[in-house]
Protein backbone atom coordinates (compact mmCIF):
# COMPACT_ATOMS: atom_id res chain seq x y z
CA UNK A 1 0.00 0.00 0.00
CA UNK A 2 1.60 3.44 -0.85
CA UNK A 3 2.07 5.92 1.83
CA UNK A 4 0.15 9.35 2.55
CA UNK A 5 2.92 11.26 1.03
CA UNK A 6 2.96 9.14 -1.84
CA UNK A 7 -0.66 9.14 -2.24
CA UNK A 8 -0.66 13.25 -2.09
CA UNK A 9 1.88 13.21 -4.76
CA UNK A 10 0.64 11.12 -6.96
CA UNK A 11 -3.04 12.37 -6.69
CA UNK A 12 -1.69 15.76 -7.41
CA UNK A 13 -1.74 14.48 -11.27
CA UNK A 14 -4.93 12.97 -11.68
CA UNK A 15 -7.42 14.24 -13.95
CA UNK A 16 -7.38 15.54 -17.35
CA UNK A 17 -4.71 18.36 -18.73
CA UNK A 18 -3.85 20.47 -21.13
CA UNK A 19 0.14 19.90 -22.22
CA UNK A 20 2.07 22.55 -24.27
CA UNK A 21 5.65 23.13 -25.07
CA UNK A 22 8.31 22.84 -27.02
CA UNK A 23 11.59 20.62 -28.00
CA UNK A 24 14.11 22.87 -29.08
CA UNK A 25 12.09 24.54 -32.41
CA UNK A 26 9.38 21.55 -32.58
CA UNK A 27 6.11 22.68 -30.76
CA UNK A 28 4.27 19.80 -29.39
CA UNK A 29 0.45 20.04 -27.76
CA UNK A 30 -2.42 17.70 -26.51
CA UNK A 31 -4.25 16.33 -23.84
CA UNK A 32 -3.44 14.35 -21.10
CA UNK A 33 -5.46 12.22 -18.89
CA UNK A 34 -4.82 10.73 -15.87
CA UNK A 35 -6.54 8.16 -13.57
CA UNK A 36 -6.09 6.11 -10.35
CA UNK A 37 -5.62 2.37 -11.45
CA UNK A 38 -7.85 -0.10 -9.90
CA UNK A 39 -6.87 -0.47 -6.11
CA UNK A 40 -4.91 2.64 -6.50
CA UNK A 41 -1.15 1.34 -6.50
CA UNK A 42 -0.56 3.60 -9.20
CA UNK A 43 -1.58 6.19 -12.04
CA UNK A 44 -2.64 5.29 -15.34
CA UNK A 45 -1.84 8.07 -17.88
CA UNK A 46 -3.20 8.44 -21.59
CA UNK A 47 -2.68 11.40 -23.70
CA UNK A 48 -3.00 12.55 -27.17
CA UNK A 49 -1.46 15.28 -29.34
CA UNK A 50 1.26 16.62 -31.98
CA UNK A 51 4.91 16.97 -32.17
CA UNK A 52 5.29 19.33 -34.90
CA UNK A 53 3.72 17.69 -37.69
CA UNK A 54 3.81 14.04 -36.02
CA UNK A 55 0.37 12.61 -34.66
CA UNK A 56 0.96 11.17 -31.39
CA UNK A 57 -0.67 9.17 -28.46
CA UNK A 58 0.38 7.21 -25.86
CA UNK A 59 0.23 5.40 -22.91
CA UNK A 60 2.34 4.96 -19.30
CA UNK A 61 2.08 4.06 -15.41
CA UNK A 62 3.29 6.40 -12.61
CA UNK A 63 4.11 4.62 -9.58
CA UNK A 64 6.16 4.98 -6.24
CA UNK A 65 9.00 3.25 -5.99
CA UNK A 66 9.47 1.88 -2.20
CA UNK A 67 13.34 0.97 -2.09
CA UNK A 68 14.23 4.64 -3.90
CA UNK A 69 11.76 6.73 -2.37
CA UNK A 70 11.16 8.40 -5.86
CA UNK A 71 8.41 8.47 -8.58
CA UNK A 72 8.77 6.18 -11.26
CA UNK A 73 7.10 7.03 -14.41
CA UNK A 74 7.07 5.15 -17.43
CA UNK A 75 5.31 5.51 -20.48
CA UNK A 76 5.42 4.75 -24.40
CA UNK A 77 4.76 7.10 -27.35
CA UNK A 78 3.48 5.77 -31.14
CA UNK A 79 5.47 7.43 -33.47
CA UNK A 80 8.10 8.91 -30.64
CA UNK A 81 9.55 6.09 -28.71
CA UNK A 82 9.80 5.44 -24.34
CA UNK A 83 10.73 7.34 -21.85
CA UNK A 84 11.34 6.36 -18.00
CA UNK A 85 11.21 9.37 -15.13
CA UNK A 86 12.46 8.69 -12.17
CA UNK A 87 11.48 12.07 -9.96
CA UNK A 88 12.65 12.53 -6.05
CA UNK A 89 10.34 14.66 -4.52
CA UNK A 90 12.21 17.84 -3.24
CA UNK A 91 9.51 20.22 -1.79
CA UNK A 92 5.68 20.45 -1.46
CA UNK A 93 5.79 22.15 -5.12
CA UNK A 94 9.10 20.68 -6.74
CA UNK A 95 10.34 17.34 -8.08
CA UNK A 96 13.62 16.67 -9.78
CA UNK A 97 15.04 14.00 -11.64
CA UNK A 98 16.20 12.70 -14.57
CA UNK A 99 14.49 11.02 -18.42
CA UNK A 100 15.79 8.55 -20.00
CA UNK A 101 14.51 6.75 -23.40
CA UNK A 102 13.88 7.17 -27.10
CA UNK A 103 12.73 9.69 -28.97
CA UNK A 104 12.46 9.25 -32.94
CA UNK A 105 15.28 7.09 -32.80
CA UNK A 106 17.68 9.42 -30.68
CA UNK A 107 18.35 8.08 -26.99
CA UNK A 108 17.74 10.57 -24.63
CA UNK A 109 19.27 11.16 -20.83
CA UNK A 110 18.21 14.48 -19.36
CA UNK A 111 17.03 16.56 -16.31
CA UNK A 112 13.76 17.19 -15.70
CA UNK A 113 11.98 19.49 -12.98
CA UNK A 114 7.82 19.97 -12.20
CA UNK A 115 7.03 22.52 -10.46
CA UNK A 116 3.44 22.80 -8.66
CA UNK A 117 2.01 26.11 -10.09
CA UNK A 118 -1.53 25.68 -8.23
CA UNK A 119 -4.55 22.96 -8.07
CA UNK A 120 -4.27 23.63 -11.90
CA UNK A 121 -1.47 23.70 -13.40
CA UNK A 122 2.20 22.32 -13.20
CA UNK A 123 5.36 23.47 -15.00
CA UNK A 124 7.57 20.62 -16.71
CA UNK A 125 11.19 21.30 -17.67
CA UNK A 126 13.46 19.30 -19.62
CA UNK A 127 17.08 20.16 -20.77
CA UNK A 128 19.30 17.62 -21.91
CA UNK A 129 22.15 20.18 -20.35
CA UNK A 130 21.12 19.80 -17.02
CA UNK A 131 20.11 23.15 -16.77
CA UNK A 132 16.00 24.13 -16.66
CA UNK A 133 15.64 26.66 -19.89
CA UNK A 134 12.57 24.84 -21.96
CA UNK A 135 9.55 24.60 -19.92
CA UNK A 136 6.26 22.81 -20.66
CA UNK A 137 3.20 23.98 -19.25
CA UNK A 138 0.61 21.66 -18.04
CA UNK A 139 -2.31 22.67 -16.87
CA UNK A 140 -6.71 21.79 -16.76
């Protein structure tokens, strides 16, 4: 069974988003939904949408992992790739970690930082420098 903290975190994601941003010049967009799994041991997140030109959906799970103490997120794009988060949860508002995966046949290790903007919205940053320059806002 997952813990009150994890549980907090976690449910901070459910429901359904908006996701905008960009990677490097290539604009991506869609929607995001997100849902307790049955017996709620983790999230189960489907989301739909464009990078540049490219029609996209896919498909993940966002658990807690018990030995690392971090959120593990892993999910799988058609016509992108994978990509596995692992996120250590550094404040009420912020988690940090890093990506690793696949993205149109490029692999891909890089930081990555949410930040909590409200009950409504939640910044996502990604910069394969280590460094938090590109955001992607995520919001309802």
């Amino acid at each position: 069974k997952l813990s009150k903290e994890a549980m907090k975190e976690l449910g901070y994601l459910v429901g359904t988003w908006k996701v905008e941003g960009r990677s490097g010049d290539t604009p991506y967009k869609g929607t995001q939904t997100v849902k307790w799994s049955r017996g709620k041991h983790c999230l189960v997140i489907n989301w739909k949408g464009s990078v540049g030109d490219v029609q996209v959906h896919g498909s993940g799970v966002i658990g807690w992992d018990t030995l690392e103490e971090q959120i593990l997120d892993v999910a799988f794009i058609a016509n992108v790739g994978h990509r596995t988060m692992r996120w250590t949860v550094e404040t009420g508002t912020v988690w940090e970690g890093e990506m690793v995966g696949s993205a149109f046949g490029d692999d891909v290790k890089t930081a990555i930082r949410l930040e909590k903007k409200g009950p409504e919205s939640y910044l996502v940053t990604i910069n394969a420098a280590g460094e938090f320059p590109e955001p992607l806002e995520t919001g309802i």
